[in-house]
Every structure is written in structure tokens, then in C-alpha cells.
C-alpha atoms as a PDB file:
ATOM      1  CA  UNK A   1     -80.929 -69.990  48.396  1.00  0.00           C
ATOM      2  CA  UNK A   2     -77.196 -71.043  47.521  1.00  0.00           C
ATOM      3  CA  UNK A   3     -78.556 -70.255  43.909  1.00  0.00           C
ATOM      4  CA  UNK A   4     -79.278 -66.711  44.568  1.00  0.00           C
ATOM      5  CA  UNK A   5     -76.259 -65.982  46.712  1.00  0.00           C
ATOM      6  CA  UNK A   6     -73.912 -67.473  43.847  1.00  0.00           C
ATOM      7  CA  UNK A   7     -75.995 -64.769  41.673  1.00  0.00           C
ATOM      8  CA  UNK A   8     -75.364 -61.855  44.115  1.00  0.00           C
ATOM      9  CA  UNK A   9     -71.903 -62.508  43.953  1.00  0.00           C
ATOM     10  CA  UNK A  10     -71.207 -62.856  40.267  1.00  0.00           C
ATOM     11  CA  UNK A  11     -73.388 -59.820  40.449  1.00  0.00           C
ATOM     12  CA  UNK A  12     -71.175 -58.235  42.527  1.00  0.00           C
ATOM     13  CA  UNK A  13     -67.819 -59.103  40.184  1.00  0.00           C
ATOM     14  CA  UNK A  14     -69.428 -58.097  37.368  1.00  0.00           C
ATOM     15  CA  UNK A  15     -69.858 -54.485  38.783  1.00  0.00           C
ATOM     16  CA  UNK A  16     -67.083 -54.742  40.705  1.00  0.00           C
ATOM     17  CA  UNK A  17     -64.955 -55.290  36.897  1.00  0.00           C
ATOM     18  CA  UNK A  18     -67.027 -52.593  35.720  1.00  0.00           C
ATOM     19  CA  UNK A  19     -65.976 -50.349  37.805  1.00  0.00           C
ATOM     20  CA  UNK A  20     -62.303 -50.902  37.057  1.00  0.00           C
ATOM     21  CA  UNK A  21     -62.546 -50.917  33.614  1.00  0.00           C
ATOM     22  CA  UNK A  22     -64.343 -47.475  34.271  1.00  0.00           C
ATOM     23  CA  UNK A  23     -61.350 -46.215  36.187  1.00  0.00           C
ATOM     24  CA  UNK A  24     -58.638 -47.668  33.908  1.00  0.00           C
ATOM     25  CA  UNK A  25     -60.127 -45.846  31.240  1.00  0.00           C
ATOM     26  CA  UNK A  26     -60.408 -42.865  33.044  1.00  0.00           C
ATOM     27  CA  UNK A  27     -56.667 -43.003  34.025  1.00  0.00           C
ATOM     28  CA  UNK A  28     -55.680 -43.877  30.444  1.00  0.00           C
ATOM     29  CA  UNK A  29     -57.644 -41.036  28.848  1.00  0.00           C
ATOM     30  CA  UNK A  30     -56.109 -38.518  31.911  1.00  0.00           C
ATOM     31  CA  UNK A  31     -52.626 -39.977  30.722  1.00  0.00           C
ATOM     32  CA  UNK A  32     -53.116 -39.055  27.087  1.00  0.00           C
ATOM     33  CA  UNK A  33     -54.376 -35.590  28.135  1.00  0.00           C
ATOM     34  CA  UNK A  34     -51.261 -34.888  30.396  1.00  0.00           C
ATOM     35  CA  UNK A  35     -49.380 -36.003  27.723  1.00  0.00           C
ATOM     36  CA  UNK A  36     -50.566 -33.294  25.275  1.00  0.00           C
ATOM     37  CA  UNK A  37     -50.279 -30.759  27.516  1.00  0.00           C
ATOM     38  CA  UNK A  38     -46.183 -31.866  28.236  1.00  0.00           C
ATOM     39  CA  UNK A  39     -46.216 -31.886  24.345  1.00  0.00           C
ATOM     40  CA  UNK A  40     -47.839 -28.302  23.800  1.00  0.00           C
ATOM     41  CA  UNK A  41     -45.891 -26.938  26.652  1.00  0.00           C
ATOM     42  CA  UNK A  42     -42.276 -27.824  25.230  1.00  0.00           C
ATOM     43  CA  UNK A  43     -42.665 -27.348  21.514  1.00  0.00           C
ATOM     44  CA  UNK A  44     -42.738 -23.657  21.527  1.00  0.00           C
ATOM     45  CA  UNK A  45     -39.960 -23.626  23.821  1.00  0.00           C
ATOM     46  CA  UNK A  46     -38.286 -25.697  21.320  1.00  0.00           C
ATOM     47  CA  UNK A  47     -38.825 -23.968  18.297  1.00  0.00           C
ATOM     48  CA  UNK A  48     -37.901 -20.359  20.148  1.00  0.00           C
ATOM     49  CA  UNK A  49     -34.653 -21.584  20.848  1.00  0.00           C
ATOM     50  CA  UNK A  50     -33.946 -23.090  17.578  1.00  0.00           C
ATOM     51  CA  UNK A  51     -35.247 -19.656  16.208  1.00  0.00           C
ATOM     52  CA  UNK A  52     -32.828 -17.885  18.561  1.00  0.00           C
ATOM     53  CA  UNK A  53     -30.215 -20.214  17.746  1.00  0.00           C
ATOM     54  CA  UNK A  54     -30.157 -19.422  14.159  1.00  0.00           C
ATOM     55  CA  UNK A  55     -30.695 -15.710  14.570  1.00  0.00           C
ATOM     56  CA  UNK A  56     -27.270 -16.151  17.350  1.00  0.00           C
ATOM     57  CA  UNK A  57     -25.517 -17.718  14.300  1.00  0.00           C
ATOM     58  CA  UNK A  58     -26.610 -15.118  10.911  1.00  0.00           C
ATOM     59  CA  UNK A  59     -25.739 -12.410  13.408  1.00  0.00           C
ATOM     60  CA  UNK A  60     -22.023 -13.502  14.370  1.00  0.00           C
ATOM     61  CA  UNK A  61     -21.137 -14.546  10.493  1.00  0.00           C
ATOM     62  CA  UNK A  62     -18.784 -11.722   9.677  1.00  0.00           C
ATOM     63  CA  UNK A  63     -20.499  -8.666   7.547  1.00  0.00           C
ATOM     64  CA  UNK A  64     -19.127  -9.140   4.420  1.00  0.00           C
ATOM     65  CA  UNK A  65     -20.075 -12.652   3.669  1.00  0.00           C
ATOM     66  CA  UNK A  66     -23.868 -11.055   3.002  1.00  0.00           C
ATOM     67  CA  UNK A  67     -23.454  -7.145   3.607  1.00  0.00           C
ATOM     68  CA  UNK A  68     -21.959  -6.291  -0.041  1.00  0.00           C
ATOM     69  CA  UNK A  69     -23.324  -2.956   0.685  1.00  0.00           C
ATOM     70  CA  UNK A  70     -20.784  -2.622   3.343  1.00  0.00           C
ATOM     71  CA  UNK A  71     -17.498  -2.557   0.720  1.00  0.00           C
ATOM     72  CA  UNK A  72     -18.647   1.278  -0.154  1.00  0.00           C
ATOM     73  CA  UNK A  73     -19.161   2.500   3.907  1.00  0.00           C
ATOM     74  CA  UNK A  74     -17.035   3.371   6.147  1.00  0.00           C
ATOM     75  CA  UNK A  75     -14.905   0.381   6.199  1.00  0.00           C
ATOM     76  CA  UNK A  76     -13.747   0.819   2.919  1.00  0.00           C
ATOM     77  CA  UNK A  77     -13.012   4.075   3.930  1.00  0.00           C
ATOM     78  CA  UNK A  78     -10.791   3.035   6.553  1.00  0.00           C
ATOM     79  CA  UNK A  79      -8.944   0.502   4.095  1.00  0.00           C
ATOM     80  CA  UNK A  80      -7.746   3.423   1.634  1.00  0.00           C
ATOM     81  CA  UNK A  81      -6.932   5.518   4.837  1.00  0.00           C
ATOM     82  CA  UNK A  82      -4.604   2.662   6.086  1.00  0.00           C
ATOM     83  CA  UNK A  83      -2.812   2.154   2.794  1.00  0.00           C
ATOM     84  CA  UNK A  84      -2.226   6.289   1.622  1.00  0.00           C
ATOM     85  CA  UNK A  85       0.809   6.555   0.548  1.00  0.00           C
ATOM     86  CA  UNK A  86       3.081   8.313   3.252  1.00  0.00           C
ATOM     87  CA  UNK A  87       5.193  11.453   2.817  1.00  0.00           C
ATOM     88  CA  UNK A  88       7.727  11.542  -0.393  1.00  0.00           C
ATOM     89  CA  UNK A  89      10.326  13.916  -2.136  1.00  0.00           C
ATOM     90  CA  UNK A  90      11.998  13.604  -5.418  1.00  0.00           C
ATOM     91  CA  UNK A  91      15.202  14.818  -4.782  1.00  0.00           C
ATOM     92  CA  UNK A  92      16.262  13.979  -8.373  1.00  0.00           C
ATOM     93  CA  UNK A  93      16.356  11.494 -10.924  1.00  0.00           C
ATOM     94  CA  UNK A  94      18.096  10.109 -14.394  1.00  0.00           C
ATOM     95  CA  UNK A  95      15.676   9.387 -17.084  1.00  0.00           C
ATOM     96  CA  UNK A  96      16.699   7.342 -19.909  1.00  0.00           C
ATOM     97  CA  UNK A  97      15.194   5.988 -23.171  1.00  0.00           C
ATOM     98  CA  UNK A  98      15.817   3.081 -21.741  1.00  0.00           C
ATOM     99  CA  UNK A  99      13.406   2.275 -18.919  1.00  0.00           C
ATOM    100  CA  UNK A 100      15.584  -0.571 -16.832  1.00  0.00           C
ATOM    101  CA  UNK A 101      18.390   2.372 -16.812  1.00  0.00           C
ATOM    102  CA  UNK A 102      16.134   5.170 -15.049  1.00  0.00           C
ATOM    103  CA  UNK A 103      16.778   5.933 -12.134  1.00  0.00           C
ATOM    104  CA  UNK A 104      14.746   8.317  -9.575  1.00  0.00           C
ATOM    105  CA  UNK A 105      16.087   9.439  -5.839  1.00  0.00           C
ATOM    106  CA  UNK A 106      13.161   9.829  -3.251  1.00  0.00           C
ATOM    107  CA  UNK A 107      13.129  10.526   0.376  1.00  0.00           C
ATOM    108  CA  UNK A 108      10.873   8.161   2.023  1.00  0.00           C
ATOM    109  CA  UNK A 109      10.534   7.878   6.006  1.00  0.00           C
ATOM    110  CA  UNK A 110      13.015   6.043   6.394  1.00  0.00           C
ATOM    111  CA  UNK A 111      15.837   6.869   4.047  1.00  0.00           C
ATOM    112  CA  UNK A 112      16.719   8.457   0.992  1.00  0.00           C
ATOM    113  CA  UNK A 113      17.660   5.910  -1.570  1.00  0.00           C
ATOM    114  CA  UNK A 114      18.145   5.346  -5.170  1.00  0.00           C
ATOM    115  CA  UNK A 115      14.904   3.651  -6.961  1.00  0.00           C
ATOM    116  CA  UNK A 116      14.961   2.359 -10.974  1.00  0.00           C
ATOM    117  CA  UNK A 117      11.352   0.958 -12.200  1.00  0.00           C
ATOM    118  CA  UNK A 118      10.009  -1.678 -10.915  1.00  0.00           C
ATOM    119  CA  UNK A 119      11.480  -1.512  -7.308  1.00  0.00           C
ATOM    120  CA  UNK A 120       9.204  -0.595  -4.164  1.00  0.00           C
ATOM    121  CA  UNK A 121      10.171   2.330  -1.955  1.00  0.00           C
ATOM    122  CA  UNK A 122      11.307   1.412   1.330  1.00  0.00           C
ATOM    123  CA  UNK A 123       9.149   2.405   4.274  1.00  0.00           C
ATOM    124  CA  UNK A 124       5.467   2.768   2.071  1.00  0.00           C
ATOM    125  CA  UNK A 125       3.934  -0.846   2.175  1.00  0.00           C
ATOM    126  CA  UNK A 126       3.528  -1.395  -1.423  1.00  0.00           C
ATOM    127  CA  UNK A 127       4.421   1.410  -3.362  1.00  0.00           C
ATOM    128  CA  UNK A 128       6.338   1.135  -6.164  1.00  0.00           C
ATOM    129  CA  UNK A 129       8.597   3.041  -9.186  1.00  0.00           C
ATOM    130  CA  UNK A 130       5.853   2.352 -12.235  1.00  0.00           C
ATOM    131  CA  UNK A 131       7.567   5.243 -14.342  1.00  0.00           C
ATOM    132  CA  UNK A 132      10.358   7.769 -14.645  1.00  0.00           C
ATOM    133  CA  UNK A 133      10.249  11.206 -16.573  1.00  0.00           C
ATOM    134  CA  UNK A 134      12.185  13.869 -17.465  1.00  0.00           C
ATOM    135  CA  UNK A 135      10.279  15.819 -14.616  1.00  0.00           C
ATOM    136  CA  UNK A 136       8.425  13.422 -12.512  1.00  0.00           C
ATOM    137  CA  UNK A 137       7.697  10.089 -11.105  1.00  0.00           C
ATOM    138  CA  UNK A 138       4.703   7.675 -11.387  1.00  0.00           C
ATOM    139  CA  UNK A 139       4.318   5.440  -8.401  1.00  0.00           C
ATOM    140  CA  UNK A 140       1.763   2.895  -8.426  1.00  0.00           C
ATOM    141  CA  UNK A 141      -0.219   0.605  -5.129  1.00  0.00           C
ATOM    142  CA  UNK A 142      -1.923  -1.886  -6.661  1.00  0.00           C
ATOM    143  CA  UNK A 143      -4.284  -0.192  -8.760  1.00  0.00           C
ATOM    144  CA  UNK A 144      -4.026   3.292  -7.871  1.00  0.00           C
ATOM    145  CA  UNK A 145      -1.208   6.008  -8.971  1.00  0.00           C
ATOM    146  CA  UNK A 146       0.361   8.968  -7.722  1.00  0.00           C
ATOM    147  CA  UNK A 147       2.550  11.767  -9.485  1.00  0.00           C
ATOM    148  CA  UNK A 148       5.927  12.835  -7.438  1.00  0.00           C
ATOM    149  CA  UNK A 149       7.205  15.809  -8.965  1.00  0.00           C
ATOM    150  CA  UNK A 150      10.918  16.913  -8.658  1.00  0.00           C
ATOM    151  CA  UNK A 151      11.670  18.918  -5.766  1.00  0.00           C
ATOM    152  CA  UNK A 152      12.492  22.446  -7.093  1.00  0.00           C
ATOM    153  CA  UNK A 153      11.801  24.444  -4.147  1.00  0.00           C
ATOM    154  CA  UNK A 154      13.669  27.604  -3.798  1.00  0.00           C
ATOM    155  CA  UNK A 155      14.473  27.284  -7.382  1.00  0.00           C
ATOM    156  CA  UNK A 156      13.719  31.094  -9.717  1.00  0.00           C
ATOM    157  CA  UNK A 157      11.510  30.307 -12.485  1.00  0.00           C
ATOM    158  CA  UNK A 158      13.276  31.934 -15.034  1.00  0.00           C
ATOM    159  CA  UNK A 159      16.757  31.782 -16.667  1.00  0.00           C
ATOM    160  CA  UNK A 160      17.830  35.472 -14.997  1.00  0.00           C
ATOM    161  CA  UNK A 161      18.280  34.544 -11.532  1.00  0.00           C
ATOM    162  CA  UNK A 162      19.684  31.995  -9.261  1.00  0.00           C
ATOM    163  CA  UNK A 163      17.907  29.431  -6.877  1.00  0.00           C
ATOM    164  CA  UNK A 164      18.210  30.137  -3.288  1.00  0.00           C
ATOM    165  CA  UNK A 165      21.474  29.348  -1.680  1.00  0.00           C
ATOM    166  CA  UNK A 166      21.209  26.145   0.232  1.00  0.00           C
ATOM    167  CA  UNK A 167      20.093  23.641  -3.083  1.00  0.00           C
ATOM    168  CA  UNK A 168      22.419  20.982  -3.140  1.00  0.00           C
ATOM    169  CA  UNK A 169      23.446  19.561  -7.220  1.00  0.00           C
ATOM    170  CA  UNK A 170      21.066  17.480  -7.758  1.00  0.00           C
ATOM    171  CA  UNK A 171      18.786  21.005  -7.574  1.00  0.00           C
ATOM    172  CA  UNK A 172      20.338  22.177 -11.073  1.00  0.00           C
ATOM    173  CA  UNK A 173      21.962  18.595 -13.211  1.00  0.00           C
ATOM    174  CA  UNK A 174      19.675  16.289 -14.952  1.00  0.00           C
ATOM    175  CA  UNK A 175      21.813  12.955 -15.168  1.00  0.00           C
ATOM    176  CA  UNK A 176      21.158  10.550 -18.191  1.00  0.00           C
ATOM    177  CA  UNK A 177      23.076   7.556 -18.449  1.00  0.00           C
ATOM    178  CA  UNK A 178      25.181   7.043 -22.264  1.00  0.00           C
ATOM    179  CA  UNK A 179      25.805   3.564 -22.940  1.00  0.00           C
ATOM    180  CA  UNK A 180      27.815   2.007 -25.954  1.00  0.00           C
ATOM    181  CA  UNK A 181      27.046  -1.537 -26.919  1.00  0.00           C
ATOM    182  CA  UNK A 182      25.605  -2.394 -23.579  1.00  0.00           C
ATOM    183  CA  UNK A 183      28.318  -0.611 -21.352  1.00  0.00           C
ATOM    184  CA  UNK A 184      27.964   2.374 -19.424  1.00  0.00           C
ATOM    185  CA  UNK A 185      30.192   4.773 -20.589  1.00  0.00           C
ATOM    186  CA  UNK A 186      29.205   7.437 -18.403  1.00  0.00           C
ATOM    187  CA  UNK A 187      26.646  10.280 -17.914  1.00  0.00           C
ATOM    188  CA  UNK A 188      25.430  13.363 -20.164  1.00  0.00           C
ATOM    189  CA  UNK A 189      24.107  16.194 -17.726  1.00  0.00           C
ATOM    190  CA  UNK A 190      21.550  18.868 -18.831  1.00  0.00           C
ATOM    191  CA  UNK A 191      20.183  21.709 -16.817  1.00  0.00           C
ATOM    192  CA  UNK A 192      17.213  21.686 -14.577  1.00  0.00           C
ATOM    193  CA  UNK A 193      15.426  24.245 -12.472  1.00  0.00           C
ATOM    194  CA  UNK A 194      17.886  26.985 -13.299  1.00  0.00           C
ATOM    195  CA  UNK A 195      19.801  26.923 -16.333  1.00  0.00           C
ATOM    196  CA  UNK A 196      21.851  30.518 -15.128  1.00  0.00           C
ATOM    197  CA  UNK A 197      23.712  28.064 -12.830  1.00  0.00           C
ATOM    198  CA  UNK A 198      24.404  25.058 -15.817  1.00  0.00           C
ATOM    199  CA  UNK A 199      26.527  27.780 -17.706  1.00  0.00           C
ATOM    200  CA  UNK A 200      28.167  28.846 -14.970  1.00  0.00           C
ATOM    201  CA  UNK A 201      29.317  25.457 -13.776  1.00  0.00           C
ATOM    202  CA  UNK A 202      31.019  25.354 -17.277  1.00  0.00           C
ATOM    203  CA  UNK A 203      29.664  21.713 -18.446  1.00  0.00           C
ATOM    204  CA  UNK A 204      29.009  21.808 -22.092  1.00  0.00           C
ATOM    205  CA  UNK A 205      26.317  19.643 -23.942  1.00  0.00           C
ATOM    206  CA  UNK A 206      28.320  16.589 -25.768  1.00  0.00           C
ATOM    207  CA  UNK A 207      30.175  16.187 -22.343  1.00  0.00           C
ATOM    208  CA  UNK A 208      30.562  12.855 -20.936  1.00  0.00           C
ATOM    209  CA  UNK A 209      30.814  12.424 -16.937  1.00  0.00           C
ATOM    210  CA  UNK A 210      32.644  10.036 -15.751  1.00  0.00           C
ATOM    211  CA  UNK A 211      33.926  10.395 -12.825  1.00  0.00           C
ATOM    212  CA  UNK A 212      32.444  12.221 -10.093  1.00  0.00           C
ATOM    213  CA  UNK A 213      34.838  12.822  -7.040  1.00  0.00           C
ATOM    214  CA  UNK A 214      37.067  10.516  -8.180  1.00  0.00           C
ATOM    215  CA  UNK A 215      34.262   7.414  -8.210  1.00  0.00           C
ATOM    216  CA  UNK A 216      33.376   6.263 -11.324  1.00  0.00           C
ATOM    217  CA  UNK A 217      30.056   6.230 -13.447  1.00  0.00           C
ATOM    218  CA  UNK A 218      31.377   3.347 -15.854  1.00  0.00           C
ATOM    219  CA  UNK A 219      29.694   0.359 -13.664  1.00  0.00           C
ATOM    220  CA  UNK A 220      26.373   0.548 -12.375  1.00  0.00           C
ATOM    221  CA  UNK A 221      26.959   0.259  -8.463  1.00  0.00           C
ATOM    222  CA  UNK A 222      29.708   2.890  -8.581  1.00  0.00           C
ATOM    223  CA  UNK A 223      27.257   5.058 -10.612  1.00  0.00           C
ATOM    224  CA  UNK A 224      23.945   4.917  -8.352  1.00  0.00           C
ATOM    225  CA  UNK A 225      26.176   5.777  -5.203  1.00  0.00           C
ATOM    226  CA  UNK A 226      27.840   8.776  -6.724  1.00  0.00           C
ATOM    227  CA  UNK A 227      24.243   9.977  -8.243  1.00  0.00           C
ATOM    228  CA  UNK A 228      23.160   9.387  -4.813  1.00  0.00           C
ATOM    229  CA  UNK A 229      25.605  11.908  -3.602  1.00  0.00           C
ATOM    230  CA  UNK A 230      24.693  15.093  -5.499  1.00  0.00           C
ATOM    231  CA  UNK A 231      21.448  15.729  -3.622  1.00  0.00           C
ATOM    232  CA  UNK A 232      23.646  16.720  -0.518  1.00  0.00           C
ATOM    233  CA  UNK A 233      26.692  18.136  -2.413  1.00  0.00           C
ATOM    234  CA  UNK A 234      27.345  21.444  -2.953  1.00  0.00           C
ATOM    235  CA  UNK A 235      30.935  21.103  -4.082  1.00  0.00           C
ATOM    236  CA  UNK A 236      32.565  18.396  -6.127  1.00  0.00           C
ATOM    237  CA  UNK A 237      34.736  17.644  -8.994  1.00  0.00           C
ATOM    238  CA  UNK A 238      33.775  16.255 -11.742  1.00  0.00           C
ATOM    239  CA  UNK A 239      35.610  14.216 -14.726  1.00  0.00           C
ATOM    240  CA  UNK A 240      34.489  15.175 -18.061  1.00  0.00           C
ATOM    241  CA  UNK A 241      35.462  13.355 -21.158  1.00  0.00           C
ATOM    242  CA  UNK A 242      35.361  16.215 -23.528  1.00  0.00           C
ATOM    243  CA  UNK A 243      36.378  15.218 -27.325  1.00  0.00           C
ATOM    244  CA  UNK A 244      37.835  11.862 -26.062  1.00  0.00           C
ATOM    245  CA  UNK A 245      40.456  13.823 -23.267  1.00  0.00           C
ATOM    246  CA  UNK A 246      39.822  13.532 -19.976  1.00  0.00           C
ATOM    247  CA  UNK A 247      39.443  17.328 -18.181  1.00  0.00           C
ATOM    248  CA  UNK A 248      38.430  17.826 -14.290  1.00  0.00           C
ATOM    249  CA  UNK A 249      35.773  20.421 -14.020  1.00  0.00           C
ATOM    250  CA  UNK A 250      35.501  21.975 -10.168  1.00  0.00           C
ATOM    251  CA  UNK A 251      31.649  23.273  -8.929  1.00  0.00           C
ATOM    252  CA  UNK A 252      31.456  25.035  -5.398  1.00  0.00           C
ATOM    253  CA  UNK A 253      27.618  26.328  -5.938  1.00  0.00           C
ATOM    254  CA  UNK A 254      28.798  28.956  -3.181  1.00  0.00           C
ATOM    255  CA  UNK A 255      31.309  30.642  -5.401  1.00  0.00           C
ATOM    256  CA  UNK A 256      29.059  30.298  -8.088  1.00  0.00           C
ATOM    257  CA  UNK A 257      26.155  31.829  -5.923  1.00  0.00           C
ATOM    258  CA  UNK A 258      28.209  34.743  -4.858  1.00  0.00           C
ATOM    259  CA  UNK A 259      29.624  35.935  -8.025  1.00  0.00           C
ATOM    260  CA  UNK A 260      26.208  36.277  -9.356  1.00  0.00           C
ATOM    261  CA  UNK A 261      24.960  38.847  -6.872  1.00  0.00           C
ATOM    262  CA  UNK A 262      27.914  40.836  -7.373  1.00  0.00           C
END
């Protein structure tokens, strides 16, 4: 009898171990399958925001670093807009065989000022003086150009009449500097716009300027100032050196103006 009850109870372990194992196993293989799940659940979450993520990042890289399309639209358009050149007038200018000793006088929107090659007009960004004629001015921005021509408003086209009344000096004389050995000596002056009015004013052609209102045109600074001054003069006196003498020649474009419609 004590035989049989020590077998009922090792019979009863035995099942009783089973029955544990049987659980554990179940628990274990419940484990794994949560875990799956957690693991199937959060990876597409993962890889949509790392998706988003980069989309976020292409999208806020500026356009031009992959839009090369982009340099021809509209904000191209927008960059030549900002940089036209503004408003100009060639009031007059000095051209010279010698390009360093041209000199052209343009009204920019700030001021009207004296400009030789080379030099940027005040008020325009980047413009600058790329070449001076006998009749115009080339400016250049980089790698674009633009043609001012001389202001000749007003002015009769042929030799018969006289401009309208109001055109200040620099309307009808053509400065051009005369140098000897490297020093100014003064300034020939030919006709321009109207040549009725050159006659009149009583230059002749081998004249040398050099004086005008008393400044002189024999150093450079004296010179641009006094050029300066012609496009609002009507009046002045200038100082001719005609066959080496030294002769003042008086111009009041009013007189001159007046007498002709008589």
C-alpha cells in the first residue's frame, strides 16, 4: 500500500510538471507572438516618418540647388528687372583719340557729373563708362550694354535754322582735349547739333580754348569743372589762343538767337 501511494504521487508530479511545462510554453510562444505584432505595428510608422522626413528636407533645400530650369522663369526675370539701368541723359561729352582723356557728362538720379572711361555712374548700381564717341556713349553692367545718345532735343536738323531757345552750350560745342608732350594745352571745339550757331559764335577751327570764364583748361581738374559748366550756360567768355595770341571771344546764345529771326 505505501508502494502504490508513493506511485500516485510521483504520478501526480509528473503531470503536475507537465502541465507547467505546457503552460510555460504556451506563455513563451504568446510572448514571441506579441512581440511580432509590437514589431509589425511600429515599423511602418517608422519608415513613414523617415519617408516624410526626407521629403520635409528635399522640399526646404532652396530651388536652385536642383531646379536649373528655374534660372530661365520668372525669377530670372525679376533679376534683370532689379538691375535695368535707371533713367540717363548725355548732356555732352569730349571725345579724344585718346581714350583715358574722354570725357562724357550724364545726368543720372542723383546728379549730373563728369564721367571718363572706366568710371561707374553714380546712382545706377553698376553701370559704367565702357566707351566714348563722337556722338554717343557705351555703358556696360556686367555683361550687357546700352547706347546713350547725346541729348539734341530741340535742336533743327539742318544747317538753316537755329535750335530752340532754351539749349544751354554744351547743345552746340563739341570739346576735344589738345595735348603737347603729355600736357594739356587746352581744348579745340567743333560744332554739334547746329552748325548755324558755331559760325555765329565766331570760333574758328585751329582755335585753342583755354580759358573758359576766366578758369583754365590747362590742368585736368580745372578743365572737367569748366566743361561741366557749359551744359547750363548760356553766356560765357571764352579765351582763345588764336595764332599763339591770346583773344577773349564773348557768346550770349540769346543775342545770337535773336539776331537770327530778324
Amino acid at each position: 500500500m505505501h508502494n502504490n501511494l508513493v506511485r500516485s504521487l510521483f504520478s501526480r508530479g509528473a503531470l503536475l510538471n507537465t502541465l507547467l511545462m505546457i503552460v510555460a510554453s504556451l506563455l513563451l510562444i504568446l510572448c514571441i507572438h506579441l512581440t511580432m505584432l509590437i514589431i509589425t505595428k511600429i515599423t511602418p510608422d517608422t519608415a513613414n516618418n523617415k519617408i516624410e522626413l526626407n521629403q520635409f528636407s528635399l522640399g526646404s533645400l532652396p530651388d536652385g540647388l536642383f531646379a536649373a530650369e528655374s534660372l530661365t522663369g520668372p525669377s530670372s526675370a525679376r533679376a534683370v528687372a532689379a538691375t535695368a539701368m535707371p533713367a540717363l541723359t548725355l548732356k555732352g561729352l569730349m571725345a579724344s583719340s585718346d581714350p583715358s582723356r574722354a570725357l562724357a557728362i550724364i545726368a543720372g538720379p542723383q546728379s549730373e557729373e563728369s564721367y571718363r572711361i572706366g568710371e561707374t555712374i553714380a546712382g545706377t548700381g553698376s553701370w559704367l563708362i565702357k566707351e566714348i564717341s563722337a556722338n554717343q556713349v557705351i555703358l556696360q553692367e556686367g555683361g550687357r550694354l546700352a547706347t546713350l545718345y547725346l541729348d539734341t532735343e530741340g535742336s533743327a536738323t539742318g544747317d538753316g535754322q537755329l535750335a530752340a531757345s532754351g539749349q544751354p552750350l554744351a547743345a552746340y560745342l563739341a570739346l576735344s582735349p589738345v595735348y603737347s608732350k603729355g600736357k594739356l594745352l587746352g581744348y579745340h571745339v567743333n560744332p554739334k547739333g547746329n552748325s548755324l550757331v558755331y559760325r555765329k559764335i565766331g570760333l574758328l577751327k585751329d582755335d585753342v580754348i583755354i580759358k573758359i570764364n576766366d578758369q583754365s583748361l590747362q590742368d585736368e581738374v580745372g578743365a572737367k569743372a569748366a566743361v561741366s559748366a557749359l551744359g547750363a550756360l548760356r553766356e560765357a567768355k571764352f579765351t582763345v589762343l588764336r595764332e599763339q595770341t591770346p583773344q577773349h571771344i564773348f557768346i550770349n546764345l540769346d543775342s545770337i538767337e535773336s539776331s537770327s529771326d530778324k
